[in-house]
Protein backbone atom coordinates (compact mmCIF):
# COMPACT_ATOMS: atom_id res chain seq x y z
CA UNK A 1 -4.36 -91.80 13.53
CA UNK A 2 -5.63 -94.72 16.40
CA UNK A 3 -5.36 -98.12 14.94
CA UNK A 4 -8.11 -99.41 12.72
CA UNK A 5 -9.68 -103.24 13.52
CA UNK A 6 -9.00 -105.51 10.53
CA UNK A 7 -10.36 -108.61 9.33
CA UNK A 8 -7.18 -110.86 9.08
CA UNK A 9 -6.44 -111.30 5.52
CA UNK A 10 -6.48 -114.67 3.60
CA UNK A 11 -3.75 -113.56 1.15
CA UNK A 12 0.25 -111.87 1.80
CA UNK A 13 1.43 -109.79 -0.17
CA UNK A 14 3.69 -112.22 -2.25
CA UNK A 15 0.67 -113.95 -3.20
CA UNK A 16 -0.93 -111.02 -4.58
CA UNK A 17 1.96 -109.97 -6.73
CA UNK A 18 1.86 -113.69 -7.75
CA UNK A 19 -1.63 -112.91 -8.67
CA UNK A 20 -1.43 -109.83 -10.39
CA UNK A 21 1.58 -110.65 -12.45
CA UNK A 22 0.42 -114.34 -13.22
CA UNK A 23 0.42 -115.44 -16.91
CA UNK A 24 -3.36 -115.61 -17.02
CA UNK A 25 -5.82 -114.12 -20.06
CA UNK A 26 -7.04 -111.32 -17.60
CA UNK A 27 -3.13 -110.62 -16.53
CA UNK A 28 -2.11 -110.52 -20.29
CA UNK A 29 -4.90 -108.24 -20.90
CA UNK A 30 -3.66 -105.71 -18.02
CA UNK A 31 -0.48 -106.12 -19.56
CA UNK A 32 -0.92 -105.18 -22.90
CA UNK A 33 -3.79 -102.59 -22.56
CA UNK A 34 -2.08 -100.93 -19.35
CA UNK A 35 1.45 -101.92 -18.93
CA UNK A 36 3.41 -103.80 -16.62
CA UNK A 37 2.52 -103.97 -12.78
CA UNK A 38 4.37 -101.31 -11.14
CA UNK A 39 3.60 -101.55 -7.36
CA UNK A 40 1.54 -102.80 -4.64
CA UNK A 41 -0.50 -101.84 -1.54
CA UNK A 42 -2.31 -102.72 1.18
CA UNK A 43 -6.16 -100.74 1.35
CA UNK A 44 -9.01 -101.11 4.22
CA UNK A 45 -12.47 -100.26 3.94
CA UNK A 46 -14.58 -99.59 6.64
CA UNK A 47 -18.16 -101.98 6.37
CA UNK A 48 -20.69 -101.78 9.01
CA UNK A 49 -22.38 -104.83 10.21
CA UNK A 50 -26.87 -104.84 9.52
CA UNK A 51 -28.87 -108.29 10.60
CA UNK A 52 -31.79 -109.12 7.87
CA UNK A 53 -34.50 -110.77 8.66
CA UNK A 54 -37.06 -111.88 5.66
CA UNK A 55 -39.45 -114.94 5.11
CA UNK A 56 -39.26 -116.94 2.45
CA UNK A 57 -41.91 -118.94 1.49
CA UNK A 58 -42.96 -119.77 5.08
CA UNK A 59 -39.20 -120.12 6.26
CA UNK A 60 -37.94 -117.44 8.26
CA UNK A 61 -34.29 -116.35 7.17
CA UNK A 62 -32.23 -114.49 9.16
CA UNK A 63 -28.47 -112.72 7.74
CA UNK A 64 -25.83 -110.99 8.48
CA UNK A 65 -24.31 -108.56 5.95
CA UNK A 66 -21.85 -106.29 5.67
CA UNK A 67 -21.83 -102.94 3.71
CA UNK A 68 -19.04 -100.63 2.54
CA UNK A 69 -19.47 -97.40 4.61
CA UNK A 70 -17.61 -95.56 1.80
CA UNK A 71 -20.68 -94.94 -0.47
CA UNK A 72 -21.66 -98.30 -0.41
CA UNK A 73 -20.56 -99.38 -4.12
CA UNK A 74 -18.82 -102.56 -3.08
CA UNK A 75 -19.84 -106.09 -2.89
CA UNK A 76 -21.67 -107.17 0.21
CA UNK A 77 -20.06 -109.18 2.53
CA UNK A 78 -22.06 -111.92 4.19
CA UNK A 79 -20.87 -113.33 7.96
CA UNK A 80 -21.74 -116.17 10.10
CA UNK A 81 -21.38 -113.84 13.36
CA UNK A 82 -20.11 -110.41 13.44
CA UNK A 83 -16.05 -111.78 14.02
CA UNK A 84 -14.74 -111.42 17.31
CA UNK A 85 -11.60 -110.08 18.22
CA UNK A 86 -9.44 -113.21 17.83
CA UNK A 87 -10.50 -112.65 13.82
CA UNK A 88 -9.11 -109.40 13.78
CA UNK A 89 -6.11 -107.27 13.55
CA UNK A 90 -5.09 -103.75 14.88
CA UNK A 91 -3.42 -102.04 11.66
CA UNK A 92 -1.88 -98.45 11.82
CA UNK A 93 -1.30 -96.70 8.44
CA UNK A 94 -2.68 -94.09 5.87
CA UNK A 95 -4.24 -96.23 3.72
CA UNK A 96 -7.82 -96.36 4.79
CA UNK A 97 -10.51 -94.96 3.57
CA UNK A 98 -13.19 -92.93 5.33
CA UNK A 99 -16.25 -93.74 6.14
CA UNK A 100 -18.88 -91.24 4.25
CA UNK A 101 -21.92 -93.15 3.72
CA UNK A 102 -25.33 -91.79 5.33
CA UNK A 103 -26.87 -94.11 7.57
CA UNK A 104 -30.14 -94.09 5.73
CA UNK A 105 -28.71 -94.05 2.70
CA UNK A 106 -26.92 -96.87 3.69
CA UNK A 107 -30.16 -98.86 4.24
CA UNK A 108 -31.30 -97.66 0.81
CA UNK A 109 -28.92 -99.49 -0.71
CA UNK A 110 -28.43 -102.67 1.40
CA UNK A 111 -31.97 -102.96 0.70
CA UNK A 112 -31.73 -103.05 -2.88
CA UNK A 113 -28.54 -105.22 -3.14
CA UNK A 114 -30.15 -107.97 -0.48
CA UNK A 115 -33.69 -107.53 -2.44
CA UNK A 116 -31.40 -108.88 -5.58
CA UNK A 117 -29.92 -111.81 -3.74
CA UNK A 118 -33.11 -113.01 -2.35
CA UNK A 119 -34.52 -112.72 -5.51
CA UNK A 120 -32.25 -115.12 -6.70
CA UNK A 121 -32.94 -117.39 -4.55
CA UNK A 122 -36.45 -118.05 -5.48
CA UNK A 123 -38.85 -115.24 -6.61
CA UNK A 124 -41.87 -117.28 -6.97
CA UNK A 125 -41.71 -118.48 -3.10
CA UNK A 126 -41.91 -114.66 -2.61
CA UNK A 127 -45.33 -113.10 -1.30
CA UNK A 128 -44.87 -109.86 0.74
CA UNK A 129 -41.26 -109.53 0.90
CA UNK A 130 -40.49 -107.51 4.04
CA UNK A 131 -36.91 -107.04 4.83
CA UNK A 132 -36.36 -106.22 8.73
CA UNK A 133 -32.98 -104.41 8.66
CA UNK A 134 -30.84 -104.12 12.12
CA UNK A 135 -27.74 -101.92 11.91
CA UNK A 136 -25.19 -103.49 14.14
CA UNK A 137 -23.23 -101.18 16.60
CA UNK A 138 -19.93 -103.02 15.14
CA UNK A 139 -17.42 -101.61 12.23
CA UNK A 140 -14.55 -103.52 10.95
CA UNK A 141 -12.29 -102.22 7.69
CA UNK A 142 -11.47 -105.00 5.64
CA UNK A 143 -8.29 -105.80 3.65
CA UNK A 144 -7.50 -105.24 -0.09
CA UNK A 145 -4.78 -105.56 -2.48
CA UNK A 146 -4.68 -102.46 -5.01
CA UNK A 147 -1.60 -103.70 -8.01
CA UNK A 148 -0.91 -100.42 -9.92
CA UNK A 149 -0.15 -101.11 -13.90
CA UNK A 150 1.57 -98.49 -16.16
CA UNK A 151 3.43 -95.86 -16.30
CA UNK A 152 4.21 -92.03 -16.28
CA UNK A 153 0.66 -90.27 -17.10
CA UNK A 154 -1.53 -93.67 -16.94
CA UNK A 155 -1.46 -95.41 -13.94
CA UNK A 156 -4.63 -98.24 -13.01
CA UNK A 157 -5.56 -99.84 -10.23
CA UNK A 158 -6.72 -103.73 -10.26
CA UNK A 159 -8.02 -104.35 -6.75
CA UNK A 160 -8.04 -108.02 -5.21
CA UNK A 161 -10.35 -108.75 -2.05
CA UNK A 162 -7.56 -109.98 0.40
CA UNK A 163 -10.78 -111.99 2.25
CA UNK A 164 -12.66 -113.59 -0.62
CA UNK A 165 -9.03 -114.02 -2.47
CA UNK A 166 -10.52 -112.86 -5.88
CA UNK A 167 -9.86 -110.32 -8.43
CA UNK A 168 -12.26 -107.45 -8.22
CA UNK A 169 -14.21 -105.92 -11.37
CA UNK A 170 -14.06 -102.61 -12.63
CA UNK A 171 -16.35 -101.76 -10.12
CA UNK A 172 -14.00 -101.95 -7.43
CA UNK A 173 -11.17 -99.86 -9.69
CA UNK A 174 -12.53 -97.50 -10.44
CA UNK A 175 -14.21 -97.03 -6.23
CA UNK A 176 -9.94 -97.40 -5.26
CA UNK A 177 -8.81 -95.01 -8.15
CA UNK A 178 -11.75 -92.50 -7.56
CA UNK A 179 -10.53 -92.65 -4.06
CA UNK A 180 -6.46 -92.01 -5.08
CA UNK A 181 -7.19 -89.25 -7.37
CA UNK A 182 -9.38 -87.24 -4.62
């Protein structure tokens, strides 16, 4: 397999088994629903870069996102510029996922998720919301910490975002352990 361009991550992997064995609620909760955390490992995800464009109000807004190519499940990603190549690292290994995700299907649901932030951000400055959406040629995998709990027939998957250094939800688990199983 070539080497895969990777968004240099923002945590090693002492921290994360710092992280996923702390003495926290949530890593109590793992504990004693699950079991103990077992192993660790590295996962990338291939995202693909779109530019939005929307007004809001009468100010013109203009974003870059970035959207799991898997089946596009995942959390967006938002980005300043699509990161150059001092941001990023070659990585070699198995454990990267494929990109599956239909290009217009893709849209679909970037659509939806950005129509949710913007939402947010003030739905009565909103008048005819039209979202502009630019795929950019670029495709980066980025970086995530999978800690495996349990034991013998029952094994889970908590996921931290090696970028955002957070704990993903169930979401996320079950995406990485639908993803292991296949």
């Amino acid at each position: 397999m070539p080497p895969i361009r990777t968004l240099k991550p923002n945590v090693t992997q002492e921290e994360a088994v710092r992280t996923f064995s702390a003495l926290g609620f949530s890593a109590l909760y793992w504990r004693m629903r699950i079991g103990r955390l077992q192993k660790i490992a590295g996962a990338y995800v291939p995202f693909r870069f779109y530019r939005v464009r929307y007004d809001l109000g009468r100010t013109p807004h203009m974003r870059l996102f970035a959207l799991d190519a898997v089946d596009g499940s995942l959390d967006l990603f938002e980005f300043p510029h699509i990161p150059e190549e001092r941001e990023l690292l070659p990585v070699d290994g198995r454990n990267r996922l494929a990109p599956a995700l239909p290009e217009d299907r893709g849209v679909e649901l970037l659509r939806e998720k950005v129509l949710r932030i913007v939402f947010q951000q003030g739905f009565f400055k909103l008048r005819q919301l039209r979202l502009d959406i630019t795929r950019e040629p670029s495709e980066i995998y980025l970086p995530y910490w999978l800690g495996f709990y349990g034991g013998g027939e029952t094994v889970r998957c908590r996921v931290m975002d090696a970028v955002r250094r957070r704990i993903e939800g169930a979401k996320a688990s079950a995406f990485f352990e639908q993803w292991l199983a296949a």
